[in-house]
Structure formats: structure tokens, C-alpha cells
Protein backbone atom coordinates (compact mmCIF):
# COMPACT_ATOMS: atom_id res chain seq x y z
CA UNK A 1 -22.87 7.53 44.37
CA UNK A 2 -20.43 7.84 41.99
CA UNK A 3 -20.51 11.22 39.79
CA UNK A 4 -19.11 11.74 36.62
CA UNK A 5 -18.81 14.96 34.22
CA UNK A 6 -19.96 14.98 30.64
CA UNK A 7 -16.97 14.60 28.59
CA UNK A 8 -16.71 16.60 24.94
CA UNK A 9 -17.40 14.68 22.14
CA UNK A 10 -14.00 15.10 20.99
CA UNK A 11 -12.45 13.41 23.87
CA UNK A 12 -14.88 10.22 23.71
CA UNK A 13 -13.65 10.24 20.11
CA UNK A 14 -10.00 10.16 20.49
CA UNK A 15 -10.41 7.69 23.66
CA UNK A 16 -12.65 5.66 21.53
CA UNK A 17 -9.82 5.39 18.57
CA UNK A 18 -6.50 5.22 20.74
CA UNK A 19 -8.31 2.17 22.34
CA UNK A 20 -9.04 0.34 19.10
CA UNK A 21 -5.74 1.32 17.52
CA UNK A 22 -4.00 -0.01 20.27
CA UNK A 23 -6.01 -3.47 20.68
CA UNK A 24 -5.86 -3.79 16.62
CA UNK A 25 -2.07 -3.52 17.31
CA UNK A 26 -2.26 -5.98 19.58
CA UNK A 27 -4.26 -8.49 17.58
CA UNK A 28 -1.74 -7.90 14.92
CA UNK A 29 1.14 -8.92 17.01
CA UNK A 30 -0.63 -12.07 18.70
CA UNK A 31 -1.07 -13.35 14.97
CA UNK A 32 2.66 -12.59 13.78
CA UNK A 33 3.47 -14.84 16.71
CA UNK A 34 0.69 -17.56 15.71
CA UNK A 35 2.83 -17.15 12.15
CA UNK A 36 6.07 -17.67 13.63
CA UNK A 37 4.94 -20.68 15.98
CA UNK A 38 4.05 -22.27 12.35
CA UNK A 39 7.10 -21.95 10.85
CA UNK A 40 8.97 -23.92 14.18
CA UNK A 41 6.50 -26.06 13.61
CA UNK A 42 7.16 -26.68 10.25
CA UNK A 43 10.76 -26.35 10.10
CA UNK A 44 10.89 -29.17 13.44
CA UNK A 45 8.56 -31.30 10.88
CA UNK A 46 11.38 -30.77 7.70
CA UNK A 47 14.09 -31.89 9.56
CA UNK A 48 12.52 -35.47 9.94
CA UNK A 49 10.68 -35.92 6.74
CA UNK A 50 12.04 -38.23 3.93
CA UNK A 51 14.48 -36.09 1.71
CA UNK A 52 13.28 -35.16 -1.63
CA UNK A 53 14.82 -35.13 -5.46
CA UNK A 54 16.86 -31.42 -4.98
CA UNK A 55 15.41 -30.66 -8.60
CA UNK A 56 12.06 -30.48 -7.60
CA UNK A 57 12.25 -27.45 -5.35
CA UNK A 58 15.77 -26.08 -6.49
CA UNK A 59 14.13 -23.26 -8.54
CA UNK A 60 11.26 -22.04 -6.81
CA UNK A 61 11.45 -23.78 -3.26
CA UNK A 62 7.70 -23.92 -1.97
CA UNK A 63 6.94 -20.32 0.39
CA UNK A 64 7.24 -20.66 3.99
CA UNK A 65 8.30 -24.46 3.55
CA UNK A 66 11.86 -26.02 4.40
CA UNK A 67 11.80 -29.08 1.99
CA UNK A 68 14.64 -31.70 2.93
CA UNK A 69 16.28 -32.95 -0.23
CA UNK A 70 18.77 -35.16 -1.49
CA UNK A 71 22.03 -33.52 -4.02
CA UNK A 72 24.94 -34.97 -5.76
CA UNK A 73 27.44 -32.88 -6.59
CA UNK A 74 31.11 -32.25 -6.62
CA UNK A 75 32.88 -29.15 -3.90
CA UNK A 76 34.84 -26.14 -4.79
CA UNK A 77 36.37 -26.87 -1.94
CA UNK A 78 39.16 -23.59 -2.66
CA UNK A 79 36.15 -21.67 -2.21
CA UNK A 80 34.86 -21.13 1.68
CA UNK A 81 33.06 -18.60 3.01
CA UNK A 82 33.46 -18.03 7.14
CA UNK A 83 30.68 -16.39 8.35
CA UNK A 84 31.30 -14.44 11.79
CA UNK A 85 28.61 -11.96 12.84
CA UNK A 86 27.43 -11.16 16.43
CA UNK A 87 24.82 -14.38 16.53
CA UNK A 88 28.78 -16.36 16.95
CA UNK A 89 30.00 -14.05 19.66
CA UNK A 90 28.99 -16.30 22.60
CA UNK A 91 30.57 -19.31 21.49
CA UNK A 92 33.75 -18.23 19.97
CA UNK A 93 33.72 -19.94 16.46
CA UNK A 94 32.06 -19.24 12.86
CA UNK A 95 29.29 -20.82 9.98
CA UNK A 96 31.26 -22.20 7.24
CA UNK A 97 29.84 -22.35 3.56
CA UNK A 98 30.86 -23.78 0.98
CA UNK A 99 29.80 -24.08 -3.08
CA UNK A 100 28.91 -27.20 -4.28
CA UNK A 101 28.61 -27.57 -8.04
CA UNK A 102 25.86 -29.71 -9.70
CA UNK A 103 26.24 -31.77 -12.78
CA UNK A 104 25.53 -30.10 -15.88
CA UNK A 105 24.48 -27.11 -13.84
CA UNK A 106 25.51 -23.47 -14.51
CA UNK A 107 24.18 -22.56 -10.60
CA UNK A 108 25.97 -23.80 -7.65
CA UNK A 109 24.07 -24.37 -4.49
CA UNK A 110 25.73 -22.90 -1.41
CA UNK A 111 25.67 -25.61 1.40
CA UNK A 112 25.92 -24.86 4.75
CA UNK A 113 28.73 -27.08 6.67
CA UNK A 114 27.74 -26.15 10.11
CA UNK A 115 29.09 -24.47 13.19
CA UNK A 116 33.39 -24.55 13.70
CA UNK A 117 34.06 -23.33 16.60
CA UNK A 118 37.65 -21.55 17.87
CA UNK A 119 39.38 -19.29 15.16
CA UNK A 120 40.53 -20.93 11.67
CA UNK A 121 42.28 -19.54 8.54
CA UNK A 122 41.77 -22.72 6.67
CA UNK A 123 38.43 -25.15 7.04
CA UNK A 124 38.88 -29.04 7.45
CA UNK A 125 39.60 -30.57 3.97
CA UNK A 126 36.28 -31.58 2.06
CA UNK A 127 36.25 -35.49 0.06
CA UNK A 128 37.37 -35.19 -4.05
CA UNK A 129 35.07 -36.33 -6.09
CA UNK A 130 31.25 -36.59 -6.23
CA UNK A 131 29.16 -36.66 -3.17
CA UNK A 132 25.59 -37.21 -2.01
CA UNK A 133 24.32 -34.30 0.41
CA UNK A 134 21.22 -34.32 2.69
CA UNK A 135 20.05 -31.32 4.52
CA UNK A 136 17.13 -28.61 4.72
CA UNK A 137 16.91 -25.70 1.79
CA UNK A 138 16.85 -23.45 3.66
CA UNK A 139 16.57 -19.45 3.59
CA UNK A 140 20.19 -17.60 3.39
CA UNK A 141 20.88 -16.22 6.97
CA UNK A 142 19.60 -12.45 7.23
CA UNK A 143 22.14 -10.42 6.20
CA UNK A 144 21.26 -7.12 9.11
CA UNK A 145 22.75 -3.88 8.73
CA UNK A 146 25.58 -3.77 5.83
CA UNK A 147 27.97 -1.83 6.70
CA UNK A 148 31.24 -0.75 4.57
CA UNK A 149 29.87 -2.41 1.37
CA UNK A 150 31.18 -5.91 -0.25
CA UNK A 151 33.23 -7.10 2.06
CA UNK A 152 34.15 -10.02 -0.02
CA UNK A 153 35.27 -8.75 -3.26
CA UNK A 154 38.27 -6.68 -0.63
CA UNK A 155 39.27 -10.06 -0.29
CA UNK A 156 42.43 -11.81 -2.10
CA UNK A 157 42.54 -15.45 -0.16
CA UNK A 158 40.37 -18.16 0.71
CA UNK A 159 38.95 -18.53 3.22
CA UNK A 160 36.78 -15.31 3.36
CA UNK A 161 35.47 -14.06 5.92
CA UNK A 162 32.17 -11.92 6.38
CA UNK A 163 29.71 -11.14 8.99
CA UNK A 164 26.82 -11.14 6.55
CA UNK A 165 25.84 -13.29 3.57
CA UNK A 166 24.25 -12.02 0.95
CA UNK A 167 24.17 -14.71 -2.15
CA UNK A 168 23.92 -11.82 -4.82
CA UNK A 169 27.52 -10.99 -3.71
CA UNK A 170 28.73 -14.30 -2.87
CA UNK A 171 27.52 -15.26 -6.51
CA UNK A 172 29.55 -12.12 -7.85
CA UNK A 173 32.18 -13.30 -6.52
CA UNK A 174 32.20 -16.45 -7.58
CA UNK A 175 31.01 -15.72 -11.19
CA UNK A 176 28.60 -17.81 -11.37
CA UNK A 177 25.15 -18.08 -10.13
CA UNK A 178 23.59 -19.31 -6.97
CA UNK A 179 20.68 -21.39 -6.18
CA UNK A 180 18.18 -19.07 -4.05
CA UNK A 181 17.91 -20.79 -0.83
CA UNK A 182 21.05 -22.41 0.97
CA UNK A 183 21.23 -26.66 1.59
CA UNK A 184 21.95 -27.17 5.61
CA UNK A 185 23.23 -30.24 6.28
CA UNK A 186 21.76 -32.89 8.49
CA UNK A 187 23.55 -33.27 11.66
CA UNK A 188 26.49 -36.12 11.67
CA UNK A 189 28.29 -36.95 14.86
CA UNK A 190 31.36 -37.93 12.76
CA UNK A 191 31.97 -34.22 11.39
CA UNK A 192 34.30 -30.95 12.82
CA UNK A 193 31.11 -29.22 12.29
CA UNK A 194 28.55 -28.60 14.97
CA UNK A 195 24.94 -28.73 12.58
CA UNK A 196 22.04 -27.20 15.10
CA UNK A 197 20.47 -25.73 12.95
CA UNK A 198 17.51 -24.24 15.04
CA UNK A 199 14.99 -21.48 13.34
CA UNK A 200 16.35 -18.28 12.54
CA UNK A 201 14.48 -15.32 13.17
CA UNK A 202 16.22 -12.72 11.43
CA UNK A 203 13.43 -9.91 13.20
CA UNK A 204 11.72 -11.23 16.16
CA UNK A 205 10.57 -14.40 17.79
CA UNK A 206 7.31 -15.44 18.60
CA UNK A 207 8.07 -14.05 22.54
CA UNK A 208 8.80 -10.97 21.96
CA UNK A 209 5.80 -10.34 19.66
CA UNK A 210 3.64 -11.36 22.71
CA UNK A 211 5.26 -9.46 24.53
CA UNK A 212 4.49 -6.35 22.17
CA UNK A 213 1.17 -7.64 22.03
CA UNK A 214 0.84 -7.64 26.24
CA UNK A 215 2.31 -3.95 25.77
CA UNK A 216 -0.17 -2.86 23.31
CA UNK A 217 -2.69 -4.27 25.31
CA UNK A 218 -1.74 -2.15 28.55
CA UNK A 219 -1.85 0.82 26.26
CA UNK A 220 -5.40 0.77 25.92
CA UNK A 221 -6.37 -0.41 29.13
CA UNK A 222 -4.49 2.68 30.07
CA UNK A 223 -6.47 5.08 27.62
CA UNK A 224 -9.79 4.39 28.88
CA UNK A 225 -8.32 4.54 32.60
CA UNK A 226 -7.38 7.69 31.74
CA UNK A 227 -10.49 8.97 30.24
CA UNK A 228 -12.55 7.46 33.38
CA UNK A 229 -10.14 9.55 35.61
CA UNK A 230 -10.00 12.82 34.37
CA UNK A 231 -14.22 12.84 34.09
CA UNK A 232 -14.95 11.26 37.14
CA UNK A 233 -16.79 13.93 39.40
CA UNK A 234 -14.62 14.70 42.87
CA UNK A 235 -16.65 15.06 45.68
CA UNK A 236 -16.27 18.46 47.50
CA UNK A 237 -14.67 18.13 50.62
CA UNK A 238 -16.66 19.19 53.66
CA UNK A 239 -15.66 21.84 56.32
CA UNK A 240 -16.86 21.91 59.72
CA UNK A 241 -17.82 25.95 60.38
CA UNK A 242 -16.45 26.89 64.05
């Protein structure tokens, strides 16, 4: 039969709150991935739902939503931004953005061309005149650790390049105001630009919280292995007298 000593009350205590901490941890993880699994769900949805009027969300674009809409407006096409961060490494190649400027509008939204792969001081030449966008509003791309400062205001030419983009600075720089979110264009076959423009998760994806979650888990299953351990009762060992 199985013995066990009387643990302190202390010890039953701590045991008793590592455990929960670590489950609630747990929990907490397994719903930021339920979150997360939302948004793919909702941003898969976007990219096939019927574009609306941009004016309707261009303000306040609905939270946690990535409303397609439909834009007229004419490019500043003199005025491309190359971004090339780590996320390009892989592939060789970097997101180009450029402003687009809305009639009778002091903002300018900042649309999203797509993926141009290789190395480029100057983009492919954008149409004259006015044109009629579709795409997702989108979130800006997180802009990570900033390092060095405004990397963009160093810069004399156009193209510029940056491996973040932040739209306070990209608006300084253009002296005039931005729209909030950025417009990424619907794929077309027919363009230089490669437009897949999957989820970003600027933190973590729904994997690795479950993951964390799995690891959380282990931690208290751990704890109260540990408690049962160090109070279980050894049984003396028995010596045969000569």
C-alpha cells in the first residue's frame, strides 16, 4: 500500500496556485489562437465578398474586419515606397507602395501594389490619369523593432526604401495625411506584381500559441508530479541479518 507523508500547508498552497496559474495560462493561449483562427477566417471571407463604396469605411474601418472596397483616384506615381524587411529575405524581392490621391481629398490612401521580386531602383510605370482600384483595407504591415530612426526622411530619391512602414512617417514625408489602414490590391495575372496577400501576424500565429498553450499545460502537470513525488512515503529497504 502506497504511503504518503503529510505535506505543510504551505506546500499544498503553492502546488495548488502554480497549477492554476499555469492551466489559466494555458486557457489564455488556446483562446488567442481561437482569436486568430477568426481573423483567417474572416480575412479568407473579405477577399471574396462584393467590394464596397471606399467612403464608407475610409475613416473608421470596422475593428477586426478587412472590408473590400472599391476607389477612384489618381497615383503619385514619383512617390514609391520599397519595403524590404526580413519577411522578403527568402524570395529575393520587395512590397511596393504607392500613394494614391482621392478627389477632393486632403488624405491619400497608401495602396499596396504587391510583391516585385529581384532588386529594382525604379518600380514599373503606373497608368496617368484616374483609375478604379479594388483590394482589401487592410492593416499597415507591423512595423517590428525600429532601429536608427526615420529612415525615410535620410532619403533624397524616389524610390525609398525601408524595412518598416510606419504611415505617421510615410505621411511626414509626404506632407500630407494618410488614410489609417492600407488598400491591397486584388490579385491580377496581368501585373509585375505578385498580390498573395495571406494574413499577417505581426506577433504569433495561431500554432505557436497552441503550442504555448501545450507548454503551459506540461507545466502543471509537472507541478503536481512534483508535489506527489517529493511526499510519497519510500518504503524502507529490508536487510537480511547474517
Amino acid at each position: 500500500m502506497t504511503r504518503w507523508r503529510r505535506p505543510a500547508w504551505w506546500s499544498v498552497l503553492l502546488t495548488v496556485a502554480a497549477a492554476a496559474l499555469f492551466v489559466r495560462l494555458g486557457v489564455w493561449q488556446l483562446d488567442r489562437a481561437a482569436y486568430k483562427d477568426s481573423l483567417v477566417r474572416r480575412y479568407a471571407a473579405a477577399a471574396t465578398a462584393l467590394p464596397v463604396p471606399f467612403g464608407q469605411v475610409a475613416a473608421a474601418p470596422p475593428a477586426d474586419a478587412f472590408p473590400r472596397v472599391a476607389v477612384r483616384g489618381n497615383w503619385l506615381a514619383d512617390r514609391a515606397y520599397l519595403l524590404d524587411n526580413p519577411h522578403h529575405d527568402a524570395r529575393g524581392g520587395v512590397e511596393v507602395y504607392v500613394p494614391l490621391a482621392l478627389p477632393g481629398q486632403s488624405r491619400l490612401l497608401l495602396v499596396d501594389l504587391g510583391f516585385l521580386p529581384g532588386t529594382h531602383e525604379q518600380v514599373p510605370p503606373l497608368p496617368a490619369g484616374q483609375v478604379s482600384l479594388h483590394g482589401l483595407y487592410l492593416p499597415p504591415p507591423g512595423v517590428g523593432l525600429e532601429l536608427g530612426g526615420d529612415a525615410l526622411a535620410g532619403q533624397a530619391h524616389w524610390p525609398k526604401t525601408t524595412i518598416y512602414l510606419e504611415l505617421g512617417q510615410v505621411a511626414r514625408d509626404l506632407g500630407r495625411p494618410l488614410y489609417p489602414r492600407v488598400l491591397a490590391l486584388d490579385a491580377d495575372p496581368t501585373a509585375a506584381y505578385q498580390r498573395e496577400h495571406a494574413f499577417d501576424f505581426s506577433s504569433m500565429p495561431p500554432e505557436r500559441h497552441r503550442a504555448y498553450a501545450f507548454q503551459w499545460f506540461s507545466f502543471a502537470v509537472a507541478v503536481v508530479v512534483i508535489f506527489l513525488v517529493l511526499h510519497r512515503k519510500r518504503r524502507p529497504r529490508r536487510t537480511d541479518n547474517p
